[in-house]
C-alpha atoms as a PDB file:
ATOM      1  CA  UNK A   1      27.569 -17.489  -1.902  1.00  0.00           C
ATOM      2  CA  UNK A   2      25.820 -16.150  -5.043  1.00  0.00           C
ATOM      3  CA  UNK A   3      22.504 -14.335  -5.142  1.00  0.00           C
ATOM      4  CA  UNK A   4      20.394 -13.908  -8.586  1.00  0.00           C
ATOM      5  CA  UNK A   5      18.671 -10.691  -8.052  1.00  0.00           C
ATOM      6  CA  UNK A   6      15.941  -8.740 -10.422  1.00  0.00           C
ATOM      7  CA  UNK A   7      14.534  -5.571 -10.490  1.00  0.00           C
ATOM      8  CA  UNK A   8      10.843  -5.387 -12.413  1.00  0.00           C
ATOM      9  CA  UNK A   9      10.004  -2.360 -14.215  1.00  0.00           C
ATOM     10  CA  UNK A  10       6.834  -1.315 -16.359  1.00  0.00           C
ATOM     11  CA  UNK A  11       9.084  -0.863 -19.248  1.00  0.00           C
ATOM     12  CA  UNK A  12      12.612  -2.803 -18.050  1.00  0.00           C
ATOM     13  CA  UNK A  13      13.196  -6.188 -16.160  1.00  0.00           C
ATOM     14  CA  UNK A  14      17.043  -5.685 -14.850  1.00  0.00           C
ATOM     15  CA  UNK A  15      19.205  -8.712 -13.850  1.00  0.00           C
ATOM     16  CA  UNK A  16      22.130 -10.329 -12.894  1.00  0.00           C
ATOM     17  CA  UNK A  17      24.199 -11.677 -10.195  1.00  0.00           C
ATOM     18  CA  UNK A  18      26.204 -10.699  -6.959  1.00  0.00           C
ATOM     19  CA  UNK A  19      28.791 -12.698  -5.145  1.00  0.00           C
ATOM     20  CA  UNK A  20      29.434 -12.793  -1.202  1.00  0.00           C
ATOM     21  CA  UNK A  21      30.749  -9.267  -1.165  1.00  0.00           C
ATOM     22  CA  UNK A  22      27.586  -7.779  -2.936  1.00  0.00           C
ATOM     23  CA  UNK A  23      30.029  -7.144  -5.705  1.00  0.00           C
ATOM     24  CA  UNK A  24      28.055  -7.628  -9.351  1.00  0.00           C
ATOM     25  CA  UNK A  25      29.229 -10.416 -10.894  1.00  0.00           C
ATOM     26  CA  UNK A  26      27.081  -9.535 -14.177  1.00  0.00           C
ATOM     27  CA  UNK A  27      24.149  -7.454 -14.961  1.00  0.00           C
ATOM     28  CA  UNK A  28      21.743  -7.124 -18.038  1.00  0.00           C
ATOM     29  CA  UNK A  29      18.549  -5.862 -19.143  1.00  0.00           C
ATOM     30  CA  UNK A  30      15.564  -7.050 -21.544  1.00  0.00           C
ATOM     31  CA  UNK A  31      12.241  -5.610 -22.192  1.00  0.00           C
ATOM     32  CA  UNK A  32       9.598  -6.015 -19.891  1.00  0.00           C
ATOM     33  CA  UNK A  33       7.236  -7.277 -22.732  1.00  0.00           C
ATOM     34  CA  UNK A  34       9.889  -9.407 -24.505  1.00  0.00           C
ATOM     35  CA  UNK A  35       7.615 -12.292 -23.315  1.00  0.00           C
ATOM     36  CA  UNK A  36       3.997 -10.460 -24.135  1.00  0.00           C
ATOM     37  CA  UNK A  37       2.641 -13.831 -25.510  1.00  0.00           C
ATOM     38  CA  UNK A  38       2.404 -15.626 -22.419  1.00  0.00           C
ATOM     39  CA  UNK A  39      -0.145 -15.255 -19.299  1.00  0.00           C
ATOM     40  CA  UNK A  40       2.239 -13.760 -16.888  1.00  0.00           C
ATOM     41  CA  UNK A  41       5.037 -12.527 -18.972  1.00  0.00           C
ATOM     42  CA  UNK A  42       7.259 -11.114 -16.269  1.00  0.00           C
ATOM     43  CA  UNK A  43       7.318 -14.309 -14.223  1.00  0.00           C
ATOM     44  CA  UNK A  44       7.591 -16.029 -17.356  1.00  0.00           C
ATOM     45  CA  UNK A  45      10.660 -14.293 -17.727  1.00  0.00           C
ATOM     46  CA  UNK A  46      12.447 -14.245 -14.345  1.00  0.00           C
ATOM     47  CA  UNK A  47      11.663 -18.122 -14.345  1.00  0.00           C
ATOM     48  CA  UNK A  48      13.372 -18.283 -17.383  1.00  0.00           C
ATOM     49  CA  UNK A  49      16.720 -16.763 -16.203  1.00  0.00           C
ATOM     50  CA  UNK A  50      16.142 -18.743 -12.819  1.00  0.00           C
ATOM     51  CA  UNK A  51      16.492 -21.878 -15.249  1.00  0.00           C
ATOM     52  CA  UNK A  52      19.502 -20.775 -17.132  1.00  0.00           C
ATOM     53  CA  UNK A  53      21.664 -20.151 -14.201  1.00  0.00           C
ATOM     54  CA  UNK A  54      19.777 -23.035 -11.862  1.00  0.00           C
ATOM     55  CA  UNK A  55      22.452 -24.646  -9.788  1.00  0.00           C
ATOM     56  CA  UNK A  56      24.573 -21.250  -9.644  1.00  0.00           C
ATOM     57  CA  UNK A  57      23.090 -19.406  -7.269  1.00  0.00           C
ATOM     58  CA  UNK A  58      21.872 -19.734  -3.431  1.00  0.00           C
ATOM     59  CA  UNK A  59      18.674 -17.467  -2.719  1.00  0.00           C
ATOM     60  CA  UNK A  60      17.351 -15.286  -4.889  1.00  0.00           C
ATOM     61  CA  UNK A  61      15.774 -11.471  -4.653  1.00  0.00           C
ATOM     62  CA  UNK A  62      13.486  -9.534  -6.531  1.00  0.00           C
ATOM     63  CA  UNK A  63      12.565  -5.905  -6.376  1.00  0.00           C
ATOM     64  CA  UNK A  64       9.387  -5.162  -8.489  1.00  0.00           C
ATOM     65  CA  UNK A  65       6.767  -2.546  -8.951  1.00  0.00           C
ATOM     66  CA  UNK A  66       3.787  -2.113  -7.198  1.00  0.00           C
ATOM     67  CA  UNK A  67       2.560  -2.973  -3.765  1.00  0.00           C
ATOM     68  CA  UNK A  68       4.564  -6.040  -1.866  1.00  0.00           C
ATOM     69  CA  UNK A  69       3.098  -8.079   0.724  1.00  0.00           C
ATOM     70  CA  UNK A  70       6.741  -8.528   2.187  1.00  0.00           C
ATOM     71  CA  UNK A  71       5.679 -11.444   4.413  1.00  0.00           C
ATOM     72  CA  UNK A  72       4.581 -13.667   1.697  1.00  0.00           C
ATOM     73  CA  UNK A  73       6.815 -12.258  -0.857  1.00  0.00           C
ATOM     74  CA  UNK A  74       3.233 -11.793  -3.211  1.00  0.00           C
ATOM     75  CA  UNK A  75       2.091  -8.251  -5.613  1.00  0.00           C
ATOM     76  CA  UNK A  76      -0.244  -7.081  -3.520  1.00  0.00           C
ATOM     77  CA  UNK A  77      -1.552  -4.320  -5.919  1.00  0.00           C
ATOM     78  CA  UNK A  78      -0.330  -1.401  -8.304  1.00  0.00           C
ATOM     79  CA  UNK A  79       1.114  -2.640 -11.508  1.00  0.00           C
ATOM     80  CA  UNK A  80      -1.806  -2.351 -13.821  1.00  0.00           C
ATOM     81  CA  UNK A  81       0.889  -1.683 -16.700  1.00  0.00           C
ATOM     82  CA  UNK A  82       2.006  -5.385 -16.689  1.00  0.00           C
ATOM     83  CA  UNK A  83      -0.796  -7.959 -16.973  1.00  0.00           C
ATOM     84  CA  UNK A  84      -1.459 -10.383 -15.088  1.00  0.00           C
ATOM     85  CA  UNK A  85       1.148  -9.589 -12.779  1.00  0.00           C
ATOM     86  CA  UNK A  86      -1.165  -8.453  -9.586  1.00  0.00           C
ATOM     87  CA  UNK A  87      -1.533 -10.832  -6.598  1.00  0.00           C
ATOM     88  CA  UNK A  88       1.471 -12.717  -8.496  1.00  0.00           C
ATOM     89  CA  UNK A  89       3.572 -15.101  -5.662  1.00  0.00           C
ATOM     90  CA  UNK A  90       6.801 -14.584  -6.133  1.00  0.00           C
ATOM     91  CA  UNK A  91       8.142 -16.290  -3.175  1.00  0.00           C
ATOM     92  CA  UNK A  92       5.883 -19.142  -2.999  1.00  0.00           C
ATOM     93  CA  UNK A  93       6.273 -20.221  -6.941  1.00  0.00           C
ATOM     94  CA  UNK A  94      10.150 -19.757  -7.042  1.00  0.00           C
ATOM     95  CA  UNK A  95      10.448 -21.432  -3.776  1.00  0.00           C
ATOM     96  CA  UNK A  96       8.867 -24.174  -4.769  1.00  0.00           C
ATOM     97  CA  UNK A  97      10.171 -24.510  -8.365  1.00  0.00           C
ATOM     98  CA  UNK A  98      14.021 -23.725  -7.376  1.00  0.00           C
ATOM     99  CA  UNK A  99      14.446 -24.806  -3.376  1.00  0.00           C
ATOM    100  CA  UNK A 100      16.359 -21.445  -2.952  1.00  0.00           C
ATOM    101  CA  UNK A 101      14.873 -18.936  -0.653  1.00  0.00           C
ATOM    102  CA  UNK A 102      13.339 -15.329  -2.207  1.00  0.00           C
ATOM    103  CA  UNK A 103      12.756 -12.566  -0.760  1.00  0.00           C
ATOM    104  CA  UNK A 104      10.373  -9.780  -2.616  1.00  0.00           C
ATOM    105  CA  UNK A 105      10.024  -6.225  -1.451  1.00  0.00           C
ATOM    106  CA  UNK A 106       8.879  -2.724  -3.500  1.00  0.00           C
ATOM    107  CA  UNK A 107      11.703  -1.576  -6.196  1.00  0.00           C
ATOM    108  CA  UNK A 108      12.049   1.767  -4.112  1.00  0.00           C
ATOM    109  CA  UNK A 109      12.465  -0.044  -0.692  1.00  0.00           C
ATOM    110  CA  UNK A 110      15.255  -2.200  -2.059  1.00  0.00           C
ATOM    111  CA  UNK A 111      16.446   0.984  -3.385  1.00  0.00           C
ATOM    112  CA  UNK A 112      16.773   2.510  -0.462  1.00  0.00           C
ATOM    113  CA  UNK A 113      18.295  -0.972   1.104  1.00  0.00           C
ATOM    114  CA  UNK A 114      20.910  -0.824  -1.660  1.00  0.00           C
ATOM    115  CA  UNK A 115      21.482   3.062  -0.744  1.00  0.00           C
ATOM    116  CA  UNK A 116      21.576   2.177   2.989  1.00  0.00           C
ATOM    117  CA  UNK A 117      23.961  -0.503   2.918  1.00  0.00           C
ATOM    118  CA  UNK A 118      26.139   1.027  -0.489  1.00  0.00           C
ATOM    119  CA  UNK A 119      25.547   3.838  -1.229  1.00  0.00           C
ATOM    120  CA  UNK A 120      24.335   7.747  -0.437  1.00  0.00           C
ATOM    121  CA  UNK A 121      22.684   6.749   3.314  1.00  0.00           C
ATOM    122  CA  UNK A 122      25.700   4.557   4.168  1.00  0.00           C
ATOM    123  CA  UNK A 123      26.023   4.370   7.974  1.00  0.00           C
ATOM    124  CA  UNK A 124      22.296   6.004   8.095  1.00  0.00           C
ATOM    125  CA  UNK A 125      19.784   4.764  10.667  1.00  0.00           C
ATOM    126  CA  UNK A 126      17.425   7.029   9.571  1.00  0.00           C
ATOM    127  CA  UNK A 127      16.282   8.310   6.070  1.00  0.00           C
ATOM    128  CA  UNK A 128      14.287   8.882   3.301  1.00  0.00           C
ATOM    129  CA  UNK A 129      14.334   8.147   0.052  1.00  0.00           C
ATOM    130  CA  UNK A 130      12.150   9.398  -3.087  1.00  0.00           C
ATOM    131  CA  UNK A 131      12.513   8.278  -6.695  1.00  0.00           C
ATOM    132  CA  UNK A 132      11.633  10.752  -9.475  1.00  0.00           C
ATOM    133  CA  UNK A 133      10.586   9.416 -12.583  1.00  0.00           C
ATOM    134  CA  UNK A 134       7.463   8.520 -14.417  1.00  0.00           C
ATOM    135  CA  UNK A 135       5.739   8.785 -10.695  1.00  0.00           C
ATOM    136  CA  UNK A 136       7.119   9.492  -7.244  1.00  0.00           C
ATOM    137  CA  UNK A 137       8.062   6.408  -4.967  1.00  0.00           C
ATOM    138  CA  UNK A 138       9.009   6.177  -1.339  1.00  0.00           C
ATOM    139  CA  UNK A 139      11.081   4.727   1.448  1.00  0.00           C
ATOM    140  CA  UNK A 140      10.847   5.121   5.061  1.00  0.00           C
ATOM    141  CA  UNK A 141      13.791   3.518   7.046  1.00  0.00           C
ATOM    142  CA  UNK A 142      13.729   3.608  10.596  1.00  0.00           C
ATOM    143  CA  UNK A 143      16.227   1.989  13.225  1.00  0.00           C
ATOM    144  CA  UNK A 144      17.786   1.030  10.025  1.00  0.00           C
ATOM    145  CA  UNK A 145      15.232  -0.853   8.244  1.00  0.00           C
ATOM    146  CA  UNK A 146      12.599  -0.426   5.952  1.00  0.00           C
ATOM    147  CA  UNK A 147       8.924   1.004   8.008  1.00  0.00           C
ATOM    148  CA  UNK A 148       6.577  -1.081   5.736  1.00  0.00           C
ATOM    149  CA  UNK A 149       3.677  -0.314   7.229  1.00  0.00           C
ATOM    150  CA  UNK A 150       0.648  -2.395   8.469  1.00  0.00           C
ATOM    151  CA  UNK A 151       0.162  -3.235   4.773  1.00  0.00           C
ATOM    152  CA  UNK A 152       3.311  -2.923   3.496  1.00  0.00           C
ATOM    153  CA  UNK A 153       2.227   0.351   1.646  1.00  0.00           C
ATOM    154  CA  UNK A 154       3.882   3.000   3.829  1.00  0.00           C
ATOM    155  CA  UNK A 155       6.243   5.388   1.943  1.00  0.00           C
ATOM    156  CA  UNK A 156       3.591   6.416  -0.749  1.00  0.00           C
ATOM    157  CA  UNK A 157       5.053   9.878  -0.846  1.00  0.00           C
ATOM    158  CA  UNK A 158       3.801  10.402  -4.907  1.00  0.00           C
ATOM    159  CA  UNK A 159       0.009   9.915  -3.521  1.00  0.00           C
ATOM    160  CA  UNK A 160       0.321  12.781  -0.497  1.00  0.00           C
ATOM    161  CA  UNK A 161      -2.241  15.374  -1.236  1.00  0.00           C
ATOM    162  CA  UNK A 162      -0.569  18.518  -1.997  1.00  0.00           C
ATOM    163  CA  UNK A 163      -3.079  20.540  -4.170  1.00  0.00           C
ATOM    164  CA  UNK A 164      -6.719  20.766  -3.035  1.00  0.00           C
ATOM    165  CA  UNK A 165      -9.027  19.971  -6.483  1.00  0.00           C
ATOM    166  CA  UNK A 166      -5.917  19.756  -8.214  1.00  0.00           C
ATOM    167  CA  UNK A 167      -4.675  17.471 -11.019  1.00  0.00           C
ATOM    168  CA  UNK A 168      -5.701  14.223 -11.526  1.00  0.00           C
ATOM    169  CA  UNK A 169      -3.332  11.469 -10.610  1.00  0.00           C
ATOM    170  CA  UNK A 170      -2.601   8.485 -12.583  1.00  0.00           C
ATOM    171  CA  UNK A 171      -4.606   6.354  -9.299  1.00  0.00           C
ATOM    172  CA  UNK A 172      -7.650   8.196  -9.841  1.00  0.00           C
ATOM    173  CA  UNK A 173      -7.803  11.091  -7.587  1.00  0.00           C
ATOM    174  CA  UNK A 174      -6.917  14.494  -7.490  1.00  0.00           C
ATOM    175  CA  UNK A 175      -4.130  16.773  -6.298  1.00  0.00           C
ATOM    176  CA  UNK A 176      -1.584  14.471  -5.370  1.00  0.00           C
ATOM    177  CA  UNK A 177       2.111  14.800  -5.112  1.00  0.00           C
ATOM    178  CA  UNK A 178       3.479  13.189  -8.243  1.00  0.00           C
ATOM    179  CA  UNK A 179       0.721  14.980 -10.362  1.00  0.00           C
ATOM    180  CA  UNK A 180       2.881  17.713  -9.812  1.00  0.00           C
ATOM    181  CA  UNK A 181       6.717  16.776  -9.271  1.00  0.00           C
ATOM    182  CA  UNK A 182       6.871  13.741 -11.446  1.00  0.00           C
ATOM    183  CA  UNK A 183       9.776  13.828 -14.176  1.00  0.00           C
ATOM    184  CA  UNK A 184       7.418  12.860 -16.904  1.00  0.00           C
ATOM    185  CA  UNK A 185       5.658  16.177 -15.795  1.00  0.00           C
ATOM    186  CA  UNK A 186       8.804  18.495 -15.959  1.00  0.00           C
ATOM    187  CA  UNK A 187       9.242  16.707 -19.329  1.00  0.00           C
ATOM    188  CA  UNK A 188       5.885  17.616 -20.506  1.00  0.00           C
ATOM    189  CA  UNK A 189       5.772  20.927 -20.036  1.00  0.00           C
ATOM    190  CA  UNK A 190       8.626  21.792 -21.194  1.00  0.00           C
ATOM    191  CA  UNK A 191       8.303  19.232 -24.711  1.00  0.00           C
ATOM    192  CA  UNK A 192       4.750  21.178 -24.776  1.00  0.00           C
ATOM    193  CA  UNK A 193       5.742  24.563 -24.679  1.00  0.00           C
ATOM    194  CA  UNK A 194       9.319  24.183 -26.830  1.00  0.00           C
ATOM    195  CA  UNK A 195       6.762  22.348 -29.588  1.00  0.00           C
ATOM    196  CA  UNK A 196       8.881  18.909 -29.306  1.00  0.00           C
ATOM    197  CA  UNK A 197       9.589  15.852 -27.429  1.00  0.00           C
ATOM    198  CA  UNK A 198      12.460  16.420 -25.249  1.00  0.00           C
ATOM    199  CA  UNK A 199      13.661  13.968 -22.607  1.00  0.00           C
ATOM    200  CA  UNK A 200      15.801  15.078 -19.063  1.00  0.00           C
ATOM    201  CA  UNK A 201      18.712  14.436 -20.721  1.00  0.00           C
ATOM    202  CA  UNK A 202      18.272  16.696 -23.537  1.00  0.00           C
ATOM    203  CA  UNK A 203      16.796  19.766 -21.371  1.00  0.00           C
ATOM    204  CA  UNK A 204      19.751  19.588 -19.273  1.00  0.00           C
ATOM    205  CA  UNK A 205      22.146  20.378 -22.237  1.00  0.00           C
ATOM    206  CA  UNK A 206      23.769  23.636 -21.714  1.00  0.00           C
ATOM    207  CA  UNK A 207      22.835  25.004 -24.305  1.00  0.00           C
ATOM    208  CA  UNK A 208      18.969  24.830 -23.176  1.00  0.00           C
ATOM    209  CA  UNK A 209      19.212  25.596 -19.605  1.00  0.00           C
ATOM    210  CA  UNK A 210      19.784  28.897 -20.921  1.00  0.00           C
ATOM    211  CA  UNK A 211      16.004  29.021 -22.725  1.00  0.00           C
ATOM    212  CA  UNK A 212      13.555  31.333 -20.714  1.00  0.00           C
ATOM    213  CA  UNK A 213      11.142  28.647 -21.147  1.00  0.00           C
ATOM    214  CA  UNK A 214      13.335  25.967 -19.727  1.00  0.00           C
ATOM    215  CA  UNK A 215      14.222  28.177 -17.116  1.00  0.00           C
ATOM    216  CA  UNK A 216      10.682  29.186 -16.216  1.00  0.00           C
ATOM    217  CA  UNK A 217       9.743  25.168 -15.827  1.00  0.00           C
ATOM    218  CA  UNK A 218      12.226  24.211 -14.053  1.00  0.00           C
ATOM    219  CA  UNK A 219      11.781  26.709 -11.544  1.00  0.00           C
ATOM    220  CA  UNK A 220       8.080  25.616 -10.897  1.00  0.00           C
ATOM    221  CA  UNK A 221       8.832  22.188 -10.829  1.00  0.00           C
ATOM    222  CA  UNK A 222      11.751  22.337  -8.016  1.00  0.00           C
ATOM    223  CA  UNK A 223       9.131  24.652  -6.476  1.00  0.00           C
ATOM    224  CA  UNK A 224       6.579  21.509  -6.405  1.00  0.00           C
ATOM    225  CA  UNK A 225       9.541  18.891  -5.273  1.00  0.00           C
ATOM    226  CA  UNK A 226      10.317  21.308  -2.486  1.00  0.00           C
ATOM    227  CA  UNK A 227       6.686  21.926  -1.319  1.00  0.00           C
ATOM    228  CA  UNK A 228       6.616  18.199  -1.048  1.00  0.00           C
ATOM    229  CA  UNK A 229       9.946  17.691   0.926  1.00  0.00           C
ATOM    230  CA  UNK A 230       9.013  20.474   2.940  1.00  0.00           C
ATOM    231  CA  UNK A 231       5.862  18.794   4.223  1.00  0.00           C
ATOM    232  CA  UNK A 232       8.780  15.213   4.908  1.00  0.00           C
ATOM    233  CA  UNK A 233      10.392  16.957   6.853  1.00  0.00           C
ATOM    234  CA  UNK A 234       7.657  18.686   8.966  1.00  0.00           C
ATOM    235  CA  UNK A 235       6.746  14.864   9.673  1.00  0.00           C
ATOM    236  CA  UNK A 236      10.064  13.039   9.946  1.00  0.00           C
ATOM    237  CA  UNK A 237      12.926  15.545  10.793  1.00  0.00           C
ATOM    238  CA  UNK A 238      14.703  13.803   8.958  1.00  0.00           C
ATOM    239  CA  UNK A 239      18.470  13.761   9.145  1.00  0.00           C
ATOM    240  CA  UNK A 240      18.998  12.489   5.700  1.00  0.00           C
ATOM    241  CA  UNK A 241      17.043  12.296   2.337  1.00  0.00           C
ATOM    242  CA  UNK A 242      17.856  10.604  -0.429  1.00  0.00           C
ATOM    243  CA  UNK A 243      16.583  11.004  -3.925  1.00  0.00           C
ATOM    244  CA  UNK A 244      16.880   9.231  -6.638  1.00  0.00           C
ATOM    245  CA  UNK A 245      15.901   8.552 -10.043  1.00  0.00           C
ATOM    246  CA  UNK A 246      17.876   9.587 -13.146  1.00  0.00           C
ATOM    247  CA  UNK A 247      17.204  13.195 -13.510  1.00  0.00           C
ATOM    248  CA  UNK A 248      18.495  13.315  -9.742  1.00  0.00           C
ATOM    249  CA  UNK A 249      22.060  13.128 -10.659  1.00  0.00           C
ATOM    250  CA  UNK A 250      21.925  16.593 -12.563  1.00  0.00           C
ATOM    251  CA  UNK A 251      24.213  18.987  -9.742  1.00  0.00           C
ATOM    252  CA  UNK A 252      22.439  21.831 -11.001  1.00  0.00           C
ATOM    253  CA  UNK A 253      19.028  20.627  -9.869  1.00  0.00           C
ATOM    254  CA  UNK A 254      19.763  19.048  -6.635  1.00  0.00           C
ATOM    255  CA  UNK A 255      21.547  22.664  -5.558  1.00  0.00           C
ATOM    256  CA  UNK A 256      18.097  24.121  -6.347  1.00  0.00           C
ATOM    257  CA  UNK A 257      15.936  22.025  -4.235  1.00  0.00           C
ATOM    258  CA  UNK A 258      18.210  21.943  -1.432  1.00  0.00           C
ATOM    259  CA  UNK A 259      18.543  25.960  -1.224  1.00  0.00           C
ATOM    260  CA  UNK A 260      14.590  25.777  -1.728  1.00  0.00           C
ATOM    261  CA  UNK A 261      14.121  23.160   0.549  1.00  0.00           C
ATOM    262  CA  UNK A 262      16.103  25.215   3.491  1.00  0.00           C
ATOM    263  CA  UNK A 263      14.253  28.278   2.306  1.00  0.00           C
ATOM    264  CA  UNK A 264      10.953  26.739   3.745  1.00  0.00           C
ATOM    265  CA  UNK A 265      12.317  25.421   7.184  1.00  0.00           C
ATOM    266  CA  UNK A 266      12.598  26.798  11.049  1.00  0.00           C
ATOM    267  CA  UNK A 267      15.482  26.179  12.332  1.00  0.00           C
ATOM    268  CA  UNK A 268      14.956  22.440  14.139  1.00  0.00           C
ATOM    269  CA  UNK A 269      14.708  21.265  10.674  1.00  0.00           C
ATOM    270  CA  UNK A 270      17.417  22.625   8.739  1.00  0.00           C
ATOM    271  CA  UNK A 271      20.098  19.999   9.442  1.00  0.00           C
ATOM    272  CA  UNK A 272      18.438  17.994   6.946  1.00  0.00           C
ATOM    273  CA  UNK A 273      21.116  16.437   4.101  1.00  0.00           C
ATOM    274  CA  UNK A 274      19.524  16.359   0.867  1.00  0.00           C
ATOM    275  CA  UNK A 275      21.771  13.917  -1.265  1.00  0.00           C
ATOM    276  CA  UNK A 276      21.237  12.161  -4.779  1.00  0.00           C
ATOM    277  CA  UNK A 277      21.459   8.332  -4.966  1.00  0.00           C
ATOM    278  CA  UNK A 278      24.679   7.259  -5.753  1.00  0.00           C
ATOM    279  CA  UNK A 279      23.988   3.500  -6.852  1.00  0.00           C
ATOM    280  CA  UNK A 280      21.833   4.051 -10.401  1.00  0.00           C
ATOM    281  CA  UNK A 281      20.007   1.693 -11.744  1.00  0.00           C
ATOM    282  CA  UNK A 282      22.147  -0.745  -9.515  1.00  0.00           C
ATOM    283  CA  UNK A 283      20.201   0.256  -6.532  1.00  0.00           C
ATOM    284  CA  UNK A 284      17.108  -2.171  -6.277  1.00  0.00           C
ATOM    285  CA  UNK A 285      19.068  -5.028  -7.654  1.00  0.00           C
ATOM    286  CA  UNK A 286      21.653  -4.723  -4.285  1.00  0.00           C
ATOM    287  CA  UNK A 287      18.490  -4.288  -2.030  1.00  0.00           C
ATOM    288  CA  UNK A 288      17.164  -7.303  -3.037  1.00  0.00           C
ATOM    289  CA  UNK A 289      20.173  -9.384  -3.273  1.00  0.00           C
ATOM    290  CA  UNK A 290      20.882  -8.316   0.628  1.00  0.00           C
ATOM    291  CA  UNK A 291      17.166  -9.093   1.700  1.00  0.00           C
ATOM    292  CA  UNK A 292      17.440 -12.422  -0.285  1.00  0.00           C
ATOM    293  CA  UNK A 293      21.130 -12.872   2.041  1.00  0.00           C
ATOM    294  CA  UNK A 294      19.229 -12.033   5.407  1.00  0.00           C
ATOM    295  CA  UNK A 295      16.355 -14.672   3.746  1.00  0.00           C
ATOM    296  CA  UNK A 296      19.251 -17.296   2.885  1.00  0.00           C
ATOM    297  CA  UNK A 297      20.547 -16.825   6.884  1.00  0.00           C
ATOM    298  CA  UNK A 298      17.383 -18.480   8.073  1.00  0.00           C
ATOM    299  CA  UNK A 299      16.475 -20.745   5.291  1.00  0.00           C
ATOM    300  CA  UNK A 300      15.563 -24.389   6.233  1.00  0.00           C
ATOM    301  CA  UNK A 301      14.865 -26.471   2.943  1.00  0.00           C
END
């Protein structure tokens, strides 16, 4: 058994190939827009892999941006920063074109399916998982699966209101979550106030963890990731959450938000295990090749 699995990004389109034991046989990864010329450039692409390999593989799984109507393996909503790509059907065109079955889900639930089965929430029936990056992404998993929701939108953590008349949001309205604890925000405000661009990766360097500046920015922002976990875990009491993205993996930080975190709970809640994802950018690419194998169980051509 071998399972061709993608994971769509605004910027990135990962890739590659698993074998029977979820092992990766081979990965890669090309621009999003490397096919910008054509009317759907990301299934343009995948359909162009599909053909390369065709005959190699036995089902096939995507994890994408955006909103996933996980029934009919179709883009609901949410990726206005690829065109053309809403109400795409995944399942129905690769199906059809390939006689392999696909499964499609939300890059953060198949990262938290990769994580579950993997990685940090192995042996986990319960969790969450949040994804830090250019926004804030979520994953409920209950009675160990994914809680989709009655729309398959559940887990929208980034779009929680924490801020009355706050921020705007990149979805149009004000005060929400990711407005707030986004990475691209930390970024900002420190590449604003330092008077230059600097990524994670380059705040994180010793040397300018010991700037007041840094220091000051940092402390607000774990401030707004905790405010936001807090409220999690007044809902859930959760045993375990997960978080992910690549800033994440920086020790330093996570000790922060977990002593911050624990600051802000009673007592019934402070069992919670905060741990950082342990699979990288491997994550949503093993979610979807194991939702594609649960697919390929059931498959009738």
């Amino acid at each position: 058994m071998k399972i061709i699995t993608f994971d769509v990004g605004g910027t990135a389109i990962k890739f590659g190939m698993v074998d029977e034991n979820f092992e990766m046989i081979f990965s890669e990864e090309f621009p999003t827009n490397e096919f910008e010329d054509t009317d759907n450039m990301v299934m343009y692409a995948m359909e162009s892999k599909l053909r390369e390999y065709e005959g190699q593989y036995d089902a096939i799984g995507i994890s994408t941006a955006g909103q996933v109507d996980f029934e009919n393996g179709m883009i609901h909503d949410g990726v206005g920063n690829i065109p053309n790509y809403n109400h795409s059907d995944l399942r129905g065109t690769f199906e059809k074109i390939f006689n392999v079955p696909v499964a499609v889900d939300n890059d953060v639930n198949c990262a938290a399916i990769g994580e579950a089965h993997f990685g940090a929430a192995r042996g986990a029936k319960d969790f969450l998982c949040l994804t830090y990056g250019t926004g804030v992404g979520g994953c409920i998993y209950i009675n160990g699966d994914v809680y989709r929701g009655s729309k398959f939108a559940a887990g929208e953590f980034g779009h929680m209101a924490t801020h009355k008349d706050g921020r705007p949001c990149t979805c149009g309205r004000i005060g929400c979550y990711e407005a707030y604890s986004a990475c691209r925000v930390f970024t900002k405000a420190v590449s604003d106030r330092m008077g230059k661009k600097m990524s994670g990766r380059e705040i994180f360097k010793e040397e300018n963890l010991k700037n007041p500046i840094v220091i000051e920015e940092m402390d607000k922002w774990e401030d707004e990731i905790a405010l936001g976990l807090r409220n999690l875990c007044y809902i859930f009491n959760p045993s375990l959450i997960v978080l992910g993205g690549g800033i994440m993996s920086e020790i330093l930080l996570l000790g922060h938000i977990r002593h911050k975190v624990n600051m802000q709970l009673e007592p019934n809640y402070k069992h919670v295990k905060i741990e950082k994802a342990q699979l990288g950018n491997k994550a949503g690419m093993l979610g979807a090749a194991w939702l594609a194998n649960e697919r390929l169980k059931t498959w009738n051509k």
